[in-house]
C-alpha atoms as a PDB file:
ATOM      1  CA  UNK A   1    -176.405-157.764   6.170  1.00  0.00           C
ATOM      2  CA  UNK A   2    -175.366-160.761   4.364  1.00  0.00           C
ATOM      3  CA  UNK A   3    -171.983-161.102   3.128  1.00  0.00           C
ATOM      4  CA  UNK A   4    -171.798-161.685  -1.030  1.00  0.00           C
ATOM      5  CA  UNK A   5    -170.193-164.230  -2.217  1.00  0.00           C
ATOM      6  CA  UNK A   6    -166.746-163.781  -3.608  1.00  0.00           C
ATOM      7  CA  UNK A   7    -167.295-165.963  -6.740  1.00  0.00           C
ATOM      8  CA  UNK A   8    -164.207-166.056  -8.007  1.00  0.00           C
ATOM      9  CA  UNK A   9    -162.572-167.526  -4.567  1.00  0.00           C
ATOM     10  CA  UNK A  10    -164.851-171.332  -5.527  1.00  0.00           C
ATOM     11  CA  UNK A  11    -162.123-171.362  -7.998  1.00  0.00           C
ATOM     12  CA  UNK A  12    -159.228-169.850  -7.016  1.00  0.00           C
ATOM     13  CA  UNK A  13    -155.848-171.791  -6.875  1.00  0.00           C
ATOM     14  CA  UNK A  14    -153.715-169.524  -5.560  1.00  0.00           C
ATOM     15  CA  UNK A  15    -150.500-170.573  -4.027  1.00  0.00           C
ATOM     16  CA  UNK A  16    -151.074-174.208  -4.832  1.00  0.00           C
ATOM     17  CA  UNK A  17    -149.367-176.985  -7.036  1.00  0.00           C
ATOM     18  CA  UNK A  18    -151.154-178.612  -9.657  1.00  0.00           C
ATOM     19  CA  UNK A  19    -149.839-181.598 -11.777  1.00  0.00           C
ATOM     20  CA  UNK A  20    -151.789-182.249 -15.176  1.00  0.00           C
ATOM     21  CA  UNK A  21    -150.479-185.092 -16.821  1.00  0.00           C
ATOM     22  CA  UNK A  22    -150.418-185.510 -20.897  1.00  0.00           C
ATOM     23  CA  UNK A  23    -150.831-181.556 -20.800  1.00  0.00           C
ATOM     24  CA  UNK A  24    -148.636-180.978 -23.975  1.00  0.00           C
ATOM     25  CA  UNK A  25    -151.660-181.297 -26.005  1.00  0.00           C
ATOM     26  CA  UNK A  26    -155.737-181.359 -25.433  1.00  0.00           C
ATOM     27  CA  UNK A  27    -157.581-181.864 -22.888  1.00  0.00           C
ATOM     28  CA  UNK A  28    -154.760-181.609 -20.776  1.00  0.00           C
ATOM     29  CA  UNK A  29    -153.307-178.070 -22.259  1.00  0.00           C
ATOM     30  CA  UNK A  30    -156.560-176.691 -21.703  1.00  0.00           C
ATOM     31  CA  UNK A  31    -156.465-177.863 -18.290  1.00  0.00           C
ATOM     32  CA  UNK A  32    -153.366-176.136 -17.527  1.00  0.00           C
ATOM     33  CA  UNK A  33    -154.153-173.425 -18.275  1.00  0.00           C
ATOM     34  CA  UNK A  34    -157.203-173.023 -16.421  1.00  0.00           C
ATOM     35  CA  UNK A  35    -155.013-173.758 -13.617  1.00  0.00           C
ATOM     36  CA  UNK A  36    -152.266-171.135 -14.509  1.00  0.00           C
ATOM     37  CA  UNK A  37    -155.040-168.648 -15.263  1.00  0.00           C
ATOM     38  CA  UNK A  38    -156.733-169.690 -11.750  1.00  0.00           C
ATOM     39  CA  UNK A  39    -153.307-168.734  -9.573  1.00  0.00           C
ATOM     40  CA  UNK A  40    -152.130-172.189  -9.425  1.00  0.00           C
ATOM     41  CA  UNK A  41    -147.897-173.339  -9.942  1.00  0.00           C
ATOM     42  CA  UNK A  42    -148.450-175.912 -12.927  1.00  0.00           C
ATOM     43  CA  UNK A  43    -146.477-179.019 -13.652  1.00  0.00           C
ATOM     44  CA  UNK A  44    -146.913-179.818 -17.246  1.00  0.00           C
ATOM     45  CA  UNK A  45    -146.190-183.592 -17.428  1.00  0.00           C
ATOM     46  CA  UNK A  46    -146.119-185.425 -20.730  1.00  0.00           C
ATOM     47  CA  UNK A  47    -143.647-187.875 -22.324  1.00  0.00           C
ATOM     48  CA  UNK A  48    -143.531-185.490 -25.784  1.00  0.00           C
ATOM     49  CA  UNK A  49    -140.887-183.302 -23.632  1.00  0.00           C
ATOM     50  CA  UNK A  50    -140.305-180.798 -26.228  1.00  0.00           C
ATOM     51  CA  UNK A  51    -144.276-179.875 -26.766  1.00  0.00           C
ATOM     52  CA  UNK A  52    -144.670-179.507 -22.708  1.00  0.00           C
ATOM     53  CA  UNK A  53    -141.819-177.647 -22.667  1.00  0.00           C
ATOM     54  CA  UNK A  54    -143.835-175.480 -24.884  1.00  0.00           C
ATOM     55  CA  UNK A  55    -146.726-175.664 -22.764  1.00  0.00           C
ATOM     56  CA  UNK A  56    -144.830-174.223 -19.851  1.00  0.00           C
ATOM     57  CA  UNK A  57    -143.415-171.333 -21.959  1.00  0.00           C
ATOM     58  CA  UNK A  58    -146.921-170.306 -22.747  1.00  0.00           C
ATOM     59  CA  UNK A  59    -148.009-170.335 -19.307  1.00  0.00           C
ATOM     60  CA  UNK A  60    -144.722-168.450 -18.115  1.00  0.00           C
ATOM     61  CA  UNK A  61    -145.478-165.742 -20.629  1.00  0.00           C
ATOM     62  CA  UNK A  62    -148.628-165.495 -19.747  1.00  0.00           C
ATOM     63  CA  UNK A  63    -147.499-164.415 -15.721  1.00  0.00           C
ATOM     64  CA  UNK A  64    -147.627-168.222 -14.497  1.00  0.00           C
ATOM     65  CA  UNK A  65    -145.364-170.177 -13.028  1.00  0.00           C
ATOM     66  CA  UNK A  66    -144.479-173.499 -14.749  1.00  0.00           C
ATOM     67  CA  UNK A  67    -142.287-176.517 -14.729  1.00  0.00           C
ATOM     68  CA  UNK A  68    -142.409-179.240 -17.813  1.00  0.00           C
ATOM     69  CA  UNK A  69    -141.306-182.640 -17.307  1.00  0.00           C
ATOM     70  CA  UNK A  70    -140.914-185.374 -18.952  1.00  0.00           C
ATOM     71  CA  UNK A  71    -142.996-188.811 -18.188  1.00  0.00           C
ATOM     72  CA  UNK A  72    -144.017-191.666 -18.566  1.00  0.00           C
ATOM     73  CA  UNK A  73    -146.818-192.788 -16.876  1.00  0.00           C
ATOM     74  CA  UNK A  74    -146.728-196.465 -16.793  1.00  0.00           C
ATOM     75  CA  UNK A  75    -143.162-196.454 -15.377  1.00  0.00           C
ATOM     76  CA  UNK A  76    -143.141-196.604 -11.747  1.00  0.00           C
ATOM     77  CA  UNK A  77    -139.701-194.685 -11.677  1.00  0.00           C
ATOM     78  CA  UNK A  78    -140.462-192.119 -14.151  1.00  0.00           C
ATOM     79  CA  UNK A  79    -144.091-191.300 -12.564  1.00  0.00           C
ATOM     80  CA  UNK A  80    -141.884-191.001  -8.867  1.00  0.00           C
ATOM     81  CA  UNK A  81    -139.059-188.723 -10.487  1.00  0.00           C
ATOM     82  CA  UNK A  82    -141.847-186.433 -11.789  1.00  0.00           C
ATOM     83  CA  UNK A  83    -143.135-186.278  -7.790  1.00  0.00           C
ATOM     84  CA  UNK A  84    -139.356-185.248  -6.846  1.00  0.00           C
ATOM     85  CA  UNK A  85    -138.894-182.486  -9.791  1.00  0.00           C
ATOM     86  CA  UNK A  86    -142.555-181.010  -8.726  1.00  0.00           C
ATOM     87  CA  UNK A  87    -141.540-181.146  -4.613  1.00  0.00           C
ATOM     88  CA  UNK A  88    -138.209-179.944  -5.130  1.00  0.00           C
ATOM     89  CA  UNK A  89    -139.076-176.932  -7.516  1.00  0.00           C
ATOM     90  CA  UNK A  90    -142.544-175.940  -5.871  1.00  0.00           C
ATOM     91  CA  UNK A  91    -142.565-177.502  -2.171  1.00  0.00           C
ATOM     92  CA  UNK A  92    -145.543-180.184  -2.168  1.00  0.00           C
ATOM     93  CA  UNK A  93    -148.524-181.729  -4.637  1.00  0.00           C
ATOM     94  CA  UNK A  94    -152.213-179.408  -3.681  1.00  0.00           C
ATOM     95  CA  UNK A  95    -153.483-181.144  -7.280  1.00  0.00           C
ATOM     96  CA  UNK A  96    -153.429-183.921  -9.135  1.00  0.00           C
ATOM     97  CA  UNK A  97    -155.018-184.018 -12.552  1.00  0.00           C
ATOM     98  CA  UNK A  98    -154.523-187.710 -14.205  1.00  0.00           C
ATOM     99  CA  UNK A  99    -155.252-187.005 -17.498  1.00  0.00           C
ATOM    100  CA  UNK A 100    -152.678-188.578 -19.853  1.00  0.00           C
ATOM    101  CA  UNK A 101    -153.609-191.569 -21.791  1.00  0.00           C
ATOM    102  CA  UNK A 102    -153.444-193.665 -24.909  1.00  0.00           C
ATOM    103  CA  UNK A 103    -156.318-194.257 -27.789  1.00  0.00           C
ATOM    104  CA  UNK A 104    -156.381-196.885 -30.580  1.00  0.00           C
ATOM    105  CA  UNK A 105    -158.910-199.472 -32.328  1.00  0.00           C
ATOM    106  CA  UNK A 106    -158.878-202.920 -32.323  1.00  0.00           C
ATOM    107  CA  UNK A 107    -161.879-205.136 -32.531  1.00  0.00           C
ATOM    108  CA  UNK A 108    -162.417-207.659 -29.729  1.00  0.00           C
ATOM    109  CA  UNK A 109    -160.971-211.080 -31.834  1.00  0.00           C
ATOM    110  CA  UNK A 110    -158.018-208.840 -33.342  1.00  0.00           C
ATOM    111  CA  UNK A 111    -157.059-207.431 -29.864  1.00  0.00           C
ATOM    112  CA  UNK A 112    -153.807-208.977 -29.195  1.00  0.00           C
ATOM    113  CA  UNK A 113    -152.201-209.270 -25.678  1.00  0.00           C
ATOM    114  CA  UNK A 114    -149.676-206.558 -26.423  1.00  0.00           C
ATOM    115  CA  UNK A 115    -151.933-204.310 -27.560  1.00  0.00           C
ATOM    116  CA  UNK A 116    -154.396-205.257 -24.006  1.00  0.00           C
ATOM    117  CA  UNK A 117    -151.452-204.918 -22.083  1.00  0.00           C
ATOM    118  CA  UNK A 118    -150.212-201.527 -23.296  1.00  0.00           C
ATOM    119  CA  UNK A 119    -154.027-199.991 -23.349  1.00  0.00           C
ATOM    120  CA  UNK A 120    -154.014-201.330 -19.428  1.00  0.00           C
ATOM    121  CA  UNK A 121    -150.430-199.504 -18.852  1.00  0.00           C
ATOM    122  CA  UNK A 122    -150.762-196.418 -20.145  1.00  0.00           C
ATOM    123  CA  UNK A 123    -154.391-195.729 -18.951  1.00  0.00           C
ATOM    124  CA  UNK A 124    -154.592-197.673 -15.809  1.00  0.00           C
ATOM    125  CA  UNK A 125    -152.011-198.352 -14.354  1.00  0.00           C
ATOM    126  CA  UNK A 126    -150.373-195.066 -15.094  1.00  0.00           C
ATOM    127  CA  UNK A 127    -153.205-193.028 -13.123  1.00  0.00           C
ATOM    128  CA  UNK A 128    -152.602-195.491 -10.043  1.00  0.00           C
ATOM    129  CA  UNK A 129    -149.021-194.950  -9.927  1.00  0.00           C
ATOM    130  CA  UNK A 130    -149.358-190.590 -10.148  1.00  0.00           C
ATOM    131  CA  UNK A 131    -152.712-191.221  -7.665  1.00  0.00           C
ATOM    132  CA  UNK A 132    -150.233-193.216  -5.421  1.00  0.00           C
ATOM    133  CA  UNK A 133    -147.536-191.073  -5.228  1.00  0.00           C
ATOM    134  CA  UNK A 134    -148.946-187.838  -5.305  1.00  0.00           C
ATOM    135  CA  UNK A 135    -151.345-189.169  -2.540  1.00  0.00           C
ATOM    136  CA  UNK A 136    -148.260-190.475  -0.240  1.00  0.00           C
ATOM    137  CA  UNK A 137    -147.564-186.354  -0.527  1.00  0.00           C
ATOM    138  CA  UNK A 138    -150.680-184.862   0.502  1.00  0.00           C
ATOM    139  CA  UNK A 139    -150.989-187.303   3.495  1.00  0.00           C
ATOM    140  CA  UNK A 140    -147.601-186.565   4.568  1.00  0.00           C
ATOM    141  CA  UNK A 141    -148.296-182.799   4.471  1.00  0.00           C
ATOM    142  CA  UNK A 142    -150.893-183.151   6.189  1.00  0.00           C
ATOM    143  CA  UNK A 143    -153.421-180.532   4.763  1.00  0.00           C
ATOM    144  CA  UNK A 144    -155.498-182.925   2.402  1.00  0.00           C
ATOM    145  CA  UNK A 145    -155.579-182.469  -1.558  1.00  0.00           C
ATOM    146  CA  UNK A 146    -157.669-182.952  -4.499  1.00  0.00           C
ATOM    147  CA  UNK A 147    -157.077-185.831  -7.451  1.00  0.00           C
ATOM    148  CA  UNK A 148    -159.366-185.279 -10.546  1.00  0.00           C
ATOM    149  CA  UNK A 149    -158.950-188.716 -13.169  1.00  0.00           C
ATOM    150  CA  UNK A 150    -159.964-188.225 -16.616  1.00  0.00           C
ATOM    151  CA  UNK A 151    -162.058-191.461 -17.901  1.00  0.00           C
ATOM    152  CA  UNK A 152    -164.430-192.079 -20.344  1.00  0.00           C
ATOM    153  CA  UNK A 153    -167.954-191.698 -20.990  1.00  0.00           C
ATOM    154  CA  UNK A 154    -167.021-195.485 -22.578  1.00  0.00           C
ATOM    155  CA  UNK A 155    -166.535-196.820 -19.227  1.00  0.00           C
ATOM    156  CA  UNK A 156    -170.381-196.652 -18.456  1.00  0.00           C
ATOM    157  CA  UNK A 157    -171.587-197.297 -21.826  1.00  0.00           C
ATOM    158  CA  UNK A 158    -169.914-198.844 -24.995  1.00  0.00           C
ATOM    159  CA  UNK A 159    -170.095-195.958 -27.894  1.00  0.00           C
ATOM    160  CA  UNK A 160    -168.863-198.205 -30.869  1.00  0.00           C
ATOM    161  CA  UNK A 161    -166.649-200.943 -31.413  1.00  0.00           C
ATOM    162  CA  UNK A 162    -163.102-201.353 -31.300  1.00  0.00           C
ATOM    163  CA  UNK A 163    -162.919-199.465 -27.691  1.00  0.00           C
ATOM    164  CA  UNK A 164    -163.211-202.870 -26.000  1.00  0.00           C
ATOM    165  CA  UNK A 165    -159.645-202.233 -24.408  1.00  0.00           C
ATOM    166  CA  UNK A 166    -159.732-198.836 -23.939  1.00  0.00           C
ATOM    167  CA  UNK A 167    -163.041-198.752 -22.214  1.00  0.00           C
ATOM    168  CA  UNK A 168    -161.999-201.402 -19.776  1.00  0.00           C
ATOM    169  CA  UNK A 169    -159.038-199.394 -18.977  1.00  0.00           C
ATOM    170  CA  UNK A 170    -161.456-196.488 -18.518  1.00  0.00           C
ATOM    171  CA  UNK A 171    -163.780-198.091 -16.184  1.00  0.00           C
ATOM    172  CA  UNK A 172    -160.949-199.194 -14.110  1.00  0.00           C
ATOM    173  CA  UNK A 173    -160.307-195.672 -13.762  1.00  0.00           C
ATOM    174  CA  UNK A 174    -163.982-195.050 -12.106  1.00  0.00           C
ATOM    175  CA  UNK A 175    -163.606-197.936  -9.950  1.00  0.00           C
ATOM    176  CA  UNK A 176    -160.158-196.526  -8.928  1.00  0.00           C
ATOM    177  CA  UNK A 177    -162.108-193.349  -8.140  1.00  0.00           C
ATOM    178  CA  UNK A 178    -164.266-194.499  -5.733  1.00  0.00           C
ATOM    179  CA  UNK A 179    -161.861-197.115  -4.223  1.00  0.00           C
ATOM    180  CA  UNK A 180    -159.013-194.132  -3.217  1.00  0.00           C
ATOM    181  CA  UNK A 181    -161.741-191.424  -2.665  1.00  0.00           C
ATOM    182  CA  UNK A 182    -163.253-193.845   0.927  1.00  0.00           C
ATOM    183  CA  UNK A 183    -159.671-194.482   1.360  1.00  0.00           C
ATOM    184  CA  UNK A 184    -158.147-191.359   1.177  1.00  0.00           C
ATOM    185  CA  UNK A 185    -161.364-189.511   2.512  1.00  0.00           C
ATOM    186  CA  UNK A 186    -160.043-189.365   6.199  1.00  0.00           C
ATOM    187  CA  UNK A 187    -156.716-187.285   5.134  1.00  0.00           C
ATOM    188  CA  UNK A 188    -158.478-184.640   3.445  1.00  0.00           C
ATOM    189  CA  UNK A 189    -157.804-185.884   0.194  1.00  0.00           C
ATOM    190  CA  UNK A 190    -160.825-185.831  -2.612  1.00  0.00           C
ATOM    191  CA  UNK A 191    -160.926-187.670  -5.517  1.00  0.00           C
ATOM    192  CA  UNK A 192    -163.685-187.324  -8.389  1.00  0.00           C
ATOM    193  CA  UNK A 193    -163.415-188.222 -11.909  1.00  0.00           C
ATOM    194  CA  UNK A 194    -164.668-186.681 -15.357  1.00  0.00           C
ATOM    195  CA  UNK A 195    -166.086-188.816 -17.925  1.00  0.00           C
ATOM    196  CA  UNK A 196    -166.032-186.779 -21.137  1.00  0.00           C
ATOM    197  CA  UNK A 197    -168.001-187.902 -24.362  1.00  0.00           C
ATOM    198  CA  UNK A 198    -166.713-186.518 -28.060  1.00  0.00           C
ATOM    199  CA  UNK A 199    -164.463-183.799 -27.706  1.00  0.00           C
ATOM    200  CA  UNK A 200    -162.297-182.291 -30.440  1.00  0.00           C
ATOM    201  CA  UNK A 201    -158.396-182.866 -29.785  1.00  0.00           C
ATOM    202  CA  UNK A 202    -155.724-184.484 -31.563  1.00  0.00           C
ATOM    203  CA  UNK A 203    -156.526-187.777 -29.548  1.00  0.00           C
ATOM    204  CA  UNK A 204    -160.128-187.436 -30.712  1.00  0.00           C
ATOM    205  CA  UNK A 205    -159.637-186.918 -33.968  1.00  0.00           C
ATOM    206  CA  UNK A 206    -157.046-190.034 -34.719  1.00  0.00           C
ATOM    207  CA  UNK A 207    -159.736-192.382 -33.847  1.00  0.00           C
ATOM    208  CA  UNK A 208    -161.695-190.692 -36.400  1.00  0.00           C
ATOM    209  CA  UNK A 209    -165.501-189.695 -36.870  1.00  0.00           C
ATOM    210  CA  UNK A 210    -166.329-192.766 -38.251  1.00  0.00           C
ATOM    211  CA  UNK A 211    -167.210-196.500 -36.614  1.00  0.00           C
ATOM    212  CA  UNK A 212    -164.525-199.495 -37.322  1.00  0.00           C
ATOM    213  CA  UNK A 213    -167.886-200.422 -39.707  1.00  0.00           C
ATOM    214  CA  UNK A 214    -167.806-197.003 -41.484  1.00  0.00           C
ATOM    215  CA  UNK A 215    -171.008-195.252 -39.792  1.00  0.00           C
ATOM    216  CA  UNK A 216    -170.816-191.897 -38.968  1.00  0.00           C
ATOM    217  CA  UNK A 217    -170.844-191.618 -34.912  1.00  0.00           C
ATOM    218  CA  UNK A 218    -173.640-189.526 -33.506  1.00  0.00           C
ATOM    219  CA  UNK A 219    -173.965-185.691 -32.220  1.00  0.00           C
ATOM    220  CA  UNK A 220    -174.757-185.954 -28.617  1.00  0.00           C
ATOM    221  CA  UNK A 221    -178.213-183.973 -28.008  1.00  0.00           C
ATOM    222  CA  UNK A 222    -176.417-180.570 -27.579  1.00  0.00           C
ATOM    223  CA  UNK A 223    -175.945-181.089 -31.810  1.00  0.00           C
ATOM    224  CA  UNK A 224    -171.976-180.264 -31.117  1.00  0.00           C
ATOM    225  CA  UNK A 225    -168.419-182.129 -30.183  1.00  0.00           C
ATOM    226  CA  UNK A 226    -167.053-180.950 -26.761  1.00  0.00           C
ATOM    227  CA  UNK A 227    -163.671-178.869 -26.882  1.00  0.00           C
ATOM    228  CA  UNK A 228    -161.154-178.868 -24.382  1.00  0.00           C
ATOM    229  CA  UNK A 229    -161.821-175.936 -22.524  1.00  0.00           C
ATOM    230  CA  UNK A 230    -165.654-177.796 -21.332  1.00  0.00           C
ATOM    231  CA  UNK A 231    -163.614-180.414 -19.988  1.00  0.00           C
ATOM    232  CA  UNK A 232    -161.004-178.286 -18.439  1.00  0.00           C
ATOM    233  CA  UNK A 233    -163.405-176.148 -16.659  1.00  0.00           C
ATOM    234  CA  UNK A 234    -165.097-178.949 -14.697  1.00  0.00           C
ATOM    235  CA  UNK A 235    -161.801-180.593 -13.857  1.00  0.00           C
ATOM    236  CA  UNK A 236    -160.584-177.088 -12.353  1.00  0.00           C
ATOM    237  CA  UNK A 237    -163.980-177.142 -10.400  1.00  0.00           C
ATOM    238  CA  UNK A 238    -163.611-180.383  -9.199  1.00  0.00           C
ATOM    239  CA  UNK A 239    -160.412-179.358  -7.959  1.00  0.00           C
ATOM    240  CA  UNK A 240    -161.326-176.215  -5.997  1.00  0.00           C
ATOM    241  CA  UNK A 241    -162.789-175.060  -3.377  1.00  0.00           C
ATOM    242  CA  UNK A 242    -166.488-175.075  -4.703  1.00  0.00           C
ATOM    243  CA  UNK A 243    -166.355-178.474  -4.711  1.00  0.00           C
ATOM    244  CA  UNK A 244    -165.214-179.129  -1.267  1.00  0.00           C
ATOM    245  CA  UNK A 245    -168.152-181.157  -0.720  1.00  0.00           C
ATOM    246  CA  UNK A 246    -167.553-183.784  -3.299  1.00  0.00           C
ATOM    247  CA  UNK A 247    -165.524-187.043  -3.489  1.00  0.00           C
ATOM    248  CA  UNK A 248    -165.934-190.300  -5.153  1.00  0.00           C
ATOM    249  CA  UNK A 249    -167.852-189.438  -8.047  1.00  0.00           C
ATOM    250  CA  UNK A 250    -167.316-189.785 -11.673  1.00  0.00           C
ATOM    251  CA  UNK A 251    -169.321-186.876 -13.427  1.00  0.00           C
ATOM    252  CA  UNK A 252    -170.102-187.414 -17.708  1.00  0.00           C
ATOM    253  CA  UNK A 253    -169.801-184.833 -19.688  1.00  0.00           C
ATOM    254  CA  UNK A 254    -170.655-185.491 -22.943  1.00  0.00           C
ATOM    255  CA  UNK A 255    -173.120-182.785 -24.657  1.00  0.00           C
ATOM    256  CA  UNK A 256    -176.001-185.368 -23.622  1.00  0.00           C
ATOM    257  CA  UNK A 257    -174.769-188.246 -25.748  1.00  0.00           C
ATOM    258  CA  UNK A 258    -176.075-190.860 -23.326  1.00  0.00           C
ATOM    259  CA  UNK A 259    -179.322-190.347 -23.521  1.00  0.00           C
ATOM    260  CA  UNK A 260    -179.726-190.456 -27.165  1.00  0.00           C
END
């Protein structure tokens, strides 16, 4: 006889240690607690220190174990203190979830260098520093590990202007993807990346509904705007055992937007 297949175990995070960066809000939130909800010891990691706190609390409540920290990602020191806190309160890094970044519009002849350099900061080079470090971790462990970065479905395709900055930033991110995931492949150690399209957070909804030009942006073919929890789920997917098999890819989720 056959024996079923224990469906919940493709998902289960039991007795590991995930790190979800900007988590005091979103995409991120939702993210954490998927991974709270799936077993997992959950660093929630954002530089508003007060709203992960918050985060944590909820999770803790909830029967989850949590730790907030403070961070910011584009500092090299801050992104390797948040490595200590999570080794010396849980024991070692099983996840990585690079999710925290910055939005804002500016069109191409407007963009300033300060504004360029702080898009690249935040959003790239912030996701290579946690990738770095929490990668040093796994390897040294031994037992491999699993790094989901959060891009953009702008990093494939421009979806209106004043993104020119952000979207390079973003497709950085895919590039960065790939690069680690044949690097990193030989230690155990998957990387994969999520591209979502609209989705309804606080981040989402300060760069408005609207075009720099004033047209209103386009339903993907679904006819709705993502929420976190459609995001969240694929990231905790990506992360677990069901997707064992995968590394190196960037997967869009956007409702079907793309091929409109």
């Amino acid at each position: 006889m056959t024996k079923p297949t224990d469906i919940a175990a493709l998902l289960d995070q039991s007795g590991k240690v995930a790190i979800v960066t900007g988590a005091a809000s979103g995409i991120g939130r939702a993210t954490a607690r998927c991974f709270a909800a799936a077993g997992a010891s959950v660093v929630v990691a954002d530089r508003d220190e007060a709203r992960a706190v918050a985060v944590a609390d909820e999770l803790a409540a909830n029967g989850g174990k949590a730790l907030a920290v403070a961070v910011d990602i584009a500092d090299e020191a801050s992104v390797i203190r948040l490595m200590e806190r999570t080794v010396a309160r849980f024991g070692t890094v099983d996840v990585l979830v690079n999710n925290a970044a910055i939005q804002g519009r500016a069109l191409l002849e407007d963009t300033s260098l300060a504004y360029w350099e702080q898009m690249q900061a935040v959003n790239l080079r912030g996701p290579f520093l946690c990738l770095r470090e929490a990668a040093k971790i796994m390897r040294a462990r031994g037992t491999g590990g699993a790094i989901v970065n959060v891009a953009s479905i702008g990093a494939v395709h421009p979806v209106m202007t004043g993104l020119t900055a952000y979207d390079a930033a973003k497709a950085g991110v895919t590039a960065l993807t790939r690069s680690s995931a044949f690097e990193l492949g030989a230690a155990g150690i998957r990387v994969n990346a999520v591209l979502p399209g609209g989705v309804i957070t606080e981040g989402g909804q300060n760069a408005g509904g609207t075009t720099p030009e004033g047209r209103a942006i386009q339903l993907p073919i679904l006819g709705f705007m993502g929420q976190p929890e459609d995001i969240a789920g694929l990231i905790l997917f990506l992360a677990g055992p069901a997707a064992r098999y995968i590394t190196g890819q960037n997967f869009i989720a956007d409702g079907g937007f793309l091929m409109g």
